[in-house]
C-alpha atoms as a PDB file:
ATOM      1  CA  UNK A   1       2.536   0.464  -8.952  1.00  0.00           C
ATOM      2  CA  UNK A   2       1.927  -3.415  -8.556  1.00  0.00           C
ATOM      3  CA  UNK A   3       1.158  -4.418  -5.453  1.00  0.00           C
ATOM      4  CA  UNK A   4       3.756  -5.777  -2.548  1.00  0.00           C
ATOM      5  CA  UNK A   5       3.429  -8.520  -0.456  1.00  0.00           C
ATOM      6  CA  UNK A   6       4.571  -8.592   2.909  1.00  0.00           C
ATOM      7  CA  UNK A   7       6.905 -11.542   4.323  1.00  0.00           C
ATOM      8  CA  UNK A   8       5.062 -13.166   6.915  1.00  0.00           C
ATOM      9  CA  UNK A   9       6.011 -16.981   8.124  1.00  0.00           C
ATOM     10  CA  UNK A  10       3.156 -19.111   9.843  1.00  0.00           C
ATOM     11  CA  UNK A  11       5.206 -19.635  12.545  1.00  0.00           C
ATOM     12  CA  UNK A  12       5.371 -17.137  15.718  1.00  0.00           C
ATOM     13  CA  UNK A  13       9.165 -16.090  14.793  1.00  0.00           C
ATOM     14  CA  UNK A  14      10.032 -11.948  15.007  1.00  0.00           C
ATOM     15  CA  UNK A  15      10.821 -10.965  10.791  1.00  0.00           C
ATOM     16  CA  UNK A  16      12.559  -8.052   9.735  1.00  0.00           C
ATOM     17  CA  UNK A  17      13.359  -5.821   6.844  1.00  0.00           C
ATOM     18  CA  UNK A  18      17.096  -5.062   6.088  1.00  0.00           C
ATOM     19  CA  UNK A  19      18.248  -2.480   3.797  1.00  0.00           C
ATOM     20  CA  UNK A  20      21.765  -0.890   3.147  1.00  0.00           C
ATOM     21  CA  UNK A  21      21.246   2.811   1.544  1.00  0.00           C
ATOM     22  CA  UNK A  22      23.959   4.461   0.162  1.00  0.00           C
ATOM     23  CA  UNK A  23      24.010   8.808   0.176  1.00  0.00           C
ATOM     24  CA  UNK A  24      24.267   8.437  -4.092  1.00  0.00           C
ATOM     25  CA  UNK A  25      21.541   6.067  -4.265  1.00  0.00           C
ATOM     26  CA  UNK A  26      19.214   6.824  -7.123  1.00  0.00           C
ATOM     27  CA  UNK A  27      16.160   8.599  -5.491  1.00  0.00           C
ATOM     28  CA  UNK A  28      17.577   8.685  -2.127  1.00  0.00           C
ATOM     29  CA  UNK A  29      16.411  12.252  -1.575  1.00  0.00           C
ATOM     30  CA  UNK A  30      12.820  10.970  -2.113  1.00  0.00           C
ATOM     31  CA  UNK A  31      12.802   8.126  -0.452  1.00  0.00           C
ATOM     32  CA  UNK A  32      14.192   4.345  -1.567  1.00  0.00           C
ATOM     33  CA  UNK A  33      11.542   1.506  -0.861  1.00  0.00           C
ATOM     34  CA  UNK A  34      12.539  -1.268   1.669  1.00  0.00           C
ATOM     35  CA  UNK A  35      10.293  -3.699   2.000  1.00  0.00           C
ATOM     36  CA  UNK A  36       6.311  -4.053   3.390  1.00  0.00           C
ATOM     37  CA  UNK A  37       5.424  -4.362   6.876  1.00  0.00           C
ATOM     38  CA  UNK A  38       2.006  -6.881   7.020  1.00  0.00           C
ATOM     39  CA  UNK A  39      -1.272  -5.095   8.645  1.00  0.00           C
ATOM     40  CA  UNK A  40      -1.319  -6.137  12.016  1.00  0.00           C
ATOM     41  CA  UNK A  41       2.325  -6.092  12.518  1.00  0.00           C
ATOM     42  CA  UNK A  42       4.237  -4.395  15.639  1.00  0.00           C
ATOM     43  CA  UNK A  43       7.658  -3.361  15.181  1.00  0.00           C
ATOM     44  CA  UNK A  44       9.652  -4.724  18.258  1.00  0.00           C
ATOM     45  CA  UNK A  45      13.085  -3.239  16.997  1.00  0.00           C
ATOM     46  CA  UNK A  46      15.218  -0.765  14.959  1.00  0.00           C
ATOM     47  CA  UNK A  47      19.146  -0.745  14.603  1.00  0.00           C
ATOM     48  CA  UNK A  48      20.658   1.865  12.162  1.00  0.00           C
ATOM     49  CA  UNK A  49      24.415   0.716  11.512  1.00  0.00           C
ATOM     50  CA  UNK A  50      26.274   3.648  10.164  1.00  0.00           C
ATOM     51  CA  UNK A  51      28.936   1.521   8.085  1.00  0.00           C
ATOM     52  CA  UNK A  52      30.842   4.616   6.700  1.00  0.00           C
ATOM     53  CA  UNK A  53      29.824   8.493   7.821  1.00  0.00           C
ATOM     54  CA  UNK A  54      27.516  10.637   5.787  1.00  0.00           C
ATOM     55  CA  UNK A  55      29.782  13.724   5.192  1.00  0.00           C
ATOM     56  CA  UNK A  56      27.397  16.662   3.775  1.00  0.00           C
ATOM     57  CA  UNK A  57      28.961  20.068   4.972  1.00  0.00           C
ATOM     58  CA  UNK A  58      25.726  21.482   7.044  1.00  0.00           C
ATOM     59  CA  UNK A  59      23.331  18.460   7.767  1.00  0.00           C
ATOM     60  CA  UNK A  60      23.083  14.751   6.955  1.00  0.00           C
ATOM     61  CA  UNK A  61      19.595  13.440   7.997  1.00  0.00           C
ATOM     62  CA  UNK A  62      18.563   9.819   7.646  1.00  0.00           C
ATOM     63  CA  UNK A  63      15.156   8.854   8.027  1.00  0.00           C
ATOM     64  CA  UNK A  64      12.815   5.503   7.366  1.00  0.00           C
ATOM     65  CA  UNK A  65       8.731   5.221   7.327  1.00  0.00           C
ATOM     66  CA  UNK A  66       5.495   4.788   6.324  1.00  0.00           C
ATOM     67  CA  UNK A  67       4.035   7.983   6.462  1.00  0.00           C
ATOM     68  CA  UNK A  68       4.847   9.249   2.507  1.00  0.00           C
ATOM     69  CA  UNK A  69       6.910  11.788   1.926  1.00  0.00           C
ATOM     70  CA  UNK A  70       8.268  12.389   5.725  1.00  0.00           C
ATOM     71  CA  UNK A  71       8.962   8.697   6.123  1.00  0.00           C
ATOM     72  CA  UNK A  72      10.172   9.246   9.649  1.00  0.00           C
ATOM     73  CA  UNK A  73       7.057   7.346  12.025  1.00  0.00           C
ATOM     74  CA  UNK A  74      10.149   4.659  12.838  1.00  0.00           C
ATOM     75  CA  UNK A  75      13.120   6.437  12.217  1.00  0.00           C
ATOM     76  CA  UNK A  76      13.101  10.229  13.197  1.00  0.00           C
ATOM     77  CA  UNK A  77      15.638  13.003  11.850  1.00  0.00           C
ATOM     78  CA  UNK A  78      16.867  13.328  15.539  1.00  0.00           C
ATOM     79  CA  UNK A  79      17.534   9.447  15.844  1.00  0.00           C
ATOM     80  CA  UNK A  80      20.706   8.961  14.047  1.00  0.00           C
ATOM     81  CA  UNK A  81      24.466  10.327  14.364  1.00  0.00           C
ATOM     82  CA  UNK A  82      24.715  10.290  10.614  1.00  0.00           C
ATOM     83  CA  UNK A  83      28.717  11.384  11.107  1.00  0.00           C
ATOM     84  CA  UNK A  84      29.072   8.276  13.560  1.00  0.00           C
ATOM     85  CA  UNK A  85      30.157   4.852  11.725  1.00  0.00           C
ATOM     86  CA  UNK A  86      28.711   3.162  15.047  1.00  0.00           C
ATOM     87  CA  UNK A  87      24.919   0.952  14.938  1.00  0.00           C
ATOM     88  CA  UNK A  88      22.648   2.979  16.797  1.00  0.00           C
ATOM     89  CA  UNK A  89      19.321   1.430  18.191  1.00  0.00           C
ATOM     90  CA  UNK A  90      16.011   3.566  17.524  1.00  0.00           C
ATOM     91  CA  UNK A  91      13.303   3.668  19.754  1.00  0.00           C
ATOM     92  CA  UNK A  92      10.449   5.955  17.597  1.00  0.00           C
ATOM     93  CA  UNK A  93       9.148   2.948  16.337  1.00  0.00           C
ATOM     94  CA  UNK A  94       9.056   0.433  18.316  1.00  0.00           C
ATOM     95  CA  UNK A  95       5.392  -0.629  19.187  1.00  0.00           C
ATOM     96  CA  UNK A  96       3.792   0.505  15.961  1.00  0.00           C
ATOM     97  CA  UNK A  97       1.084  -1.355  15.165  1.00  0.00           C
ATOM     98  CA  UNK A  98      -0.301  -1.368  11.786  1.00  0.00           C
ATOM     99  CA  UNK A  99      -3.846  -0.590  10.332  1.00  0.00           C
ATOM    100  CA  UNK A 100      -2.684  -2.014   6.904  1.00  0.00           C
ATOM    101  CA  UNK A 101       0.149  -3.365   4.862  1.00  0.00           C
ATOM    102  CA  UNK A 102       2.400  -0.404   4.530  1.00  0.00           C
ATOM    103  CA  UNK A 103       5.312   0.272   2.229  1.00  0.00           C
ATOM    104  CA  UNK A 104       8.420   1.402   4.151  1.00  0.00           C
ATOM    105  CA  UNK A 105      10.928   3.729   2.436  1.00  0.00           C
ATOM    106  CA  UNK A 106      14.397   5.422   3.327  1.00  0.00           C
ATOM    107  CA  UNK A 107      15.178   8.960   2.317  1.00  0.00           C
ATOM    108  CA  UNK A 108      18.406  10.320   3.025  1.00  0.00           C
ATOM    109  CA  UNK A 109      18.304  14.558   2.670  1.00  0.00           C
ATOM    110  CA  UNK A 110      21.407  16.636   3.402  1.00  0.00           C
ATOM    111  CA  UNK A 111      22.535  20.149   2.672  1.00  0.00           C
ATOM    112  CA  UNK A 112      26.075  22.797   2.857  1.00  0.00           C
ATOM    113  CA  UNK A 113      28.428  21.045   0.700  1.00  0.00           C
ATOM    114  CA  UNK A 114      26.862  17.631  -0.645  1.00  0.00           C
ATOM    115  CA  UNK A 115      28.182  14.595   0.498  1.00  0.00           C
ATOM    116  CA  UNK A 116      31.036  12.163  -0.908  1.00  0.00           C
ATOM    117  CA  UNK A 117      30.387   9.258   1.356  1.00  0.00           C
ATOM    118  CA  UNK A 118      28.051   7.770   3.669  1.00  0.00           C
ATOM    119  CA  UNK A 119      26.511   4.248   3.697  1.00  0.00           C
ATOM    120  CA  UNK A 120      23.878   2.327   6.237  1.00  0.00           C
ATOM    121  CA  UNK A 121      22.264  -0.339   6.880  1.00  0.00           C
ATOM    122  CA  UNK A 122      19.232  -0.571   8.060  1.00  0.00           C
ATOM    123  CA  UNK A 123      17.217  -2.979  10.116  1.00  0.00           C
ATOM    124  CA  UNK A 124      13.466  -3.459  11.689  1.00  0.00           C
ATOM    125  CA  UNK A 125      12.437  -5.891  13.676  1.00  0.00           C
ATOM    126  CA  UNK A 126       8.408  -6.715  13.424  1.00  0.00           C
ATOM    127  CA  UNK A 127       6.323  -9.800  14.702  1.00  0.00           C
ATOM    128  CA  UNK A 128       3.014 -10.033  12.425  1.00  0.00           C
ATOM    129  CA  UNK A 129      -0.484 -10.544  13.627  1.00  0.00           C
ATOM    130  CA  UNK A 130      -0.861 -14.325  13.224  1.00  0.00           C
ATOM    131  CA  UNK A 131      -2.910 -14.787  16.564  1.00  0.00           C
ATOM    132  CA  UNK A 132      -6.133 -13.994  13.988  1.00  0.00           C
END
């Protein structure tokens, strides 16, 4: 896979990813790629608005990361009311500091009956290292 470059302004201003994931996106299970955080970079914030519910019989977890194949070091499966169309604010993120630029996915998994709807958008707040 080609290499991704992080955004990362010269200016002290916070950045952010945004992403809106949809329960039928292609490769959702897996995980869907959102962006690249820059080495160096602390996450100051994460908002998960639940635009319409995730509706899969027995569980709807959404989770976003790093850490392959989990991808849940900033969003958690415990995090987010999936059946809620509300934002939510996470907090398992916030203050992650990172070793390297790092590819961050979202993976949606459910189970029971599968799901007809569900849609979210996704946001994370970071400020890069540019102190060096």
């Amino acid at each position: 896979m080609a290499k991704r470059n992080p955004r990362e302004y010269q200016t002290q201003q916070v950045h952010y990813l945004r992403k809106t994931v949809n329960f039928n996106d292609a490769g959702i299970a897996s995980g869907v790629y959102m962006g690249t955080l820059p080495a160096g970079a602390q996450i100051v914030d994460t908002v998960v608005n639940v635009v319409t519910a995730f509706n899969a019989v027995s569980t709807n977890v959404l989770t976003v990361g790093t850490n392959s194949t989990s991808y849940d070091n900033i969003v958690a499966a415990a995090n987010v009311d999936e059946s809620s169309a509300t934002g939510q604010r996470v907090t398992t993120g916030l203050g992650l500091e990172l070793a390297a630029d790092a590819d961050v996915y979202a993976k949606y998994t459910q189970s029971g009956t599968a799901a007809d709807a569900g849609q979210a958008v996704i946001v994370i707040a970071y400020v890069p290292n540019n102190d060096r």
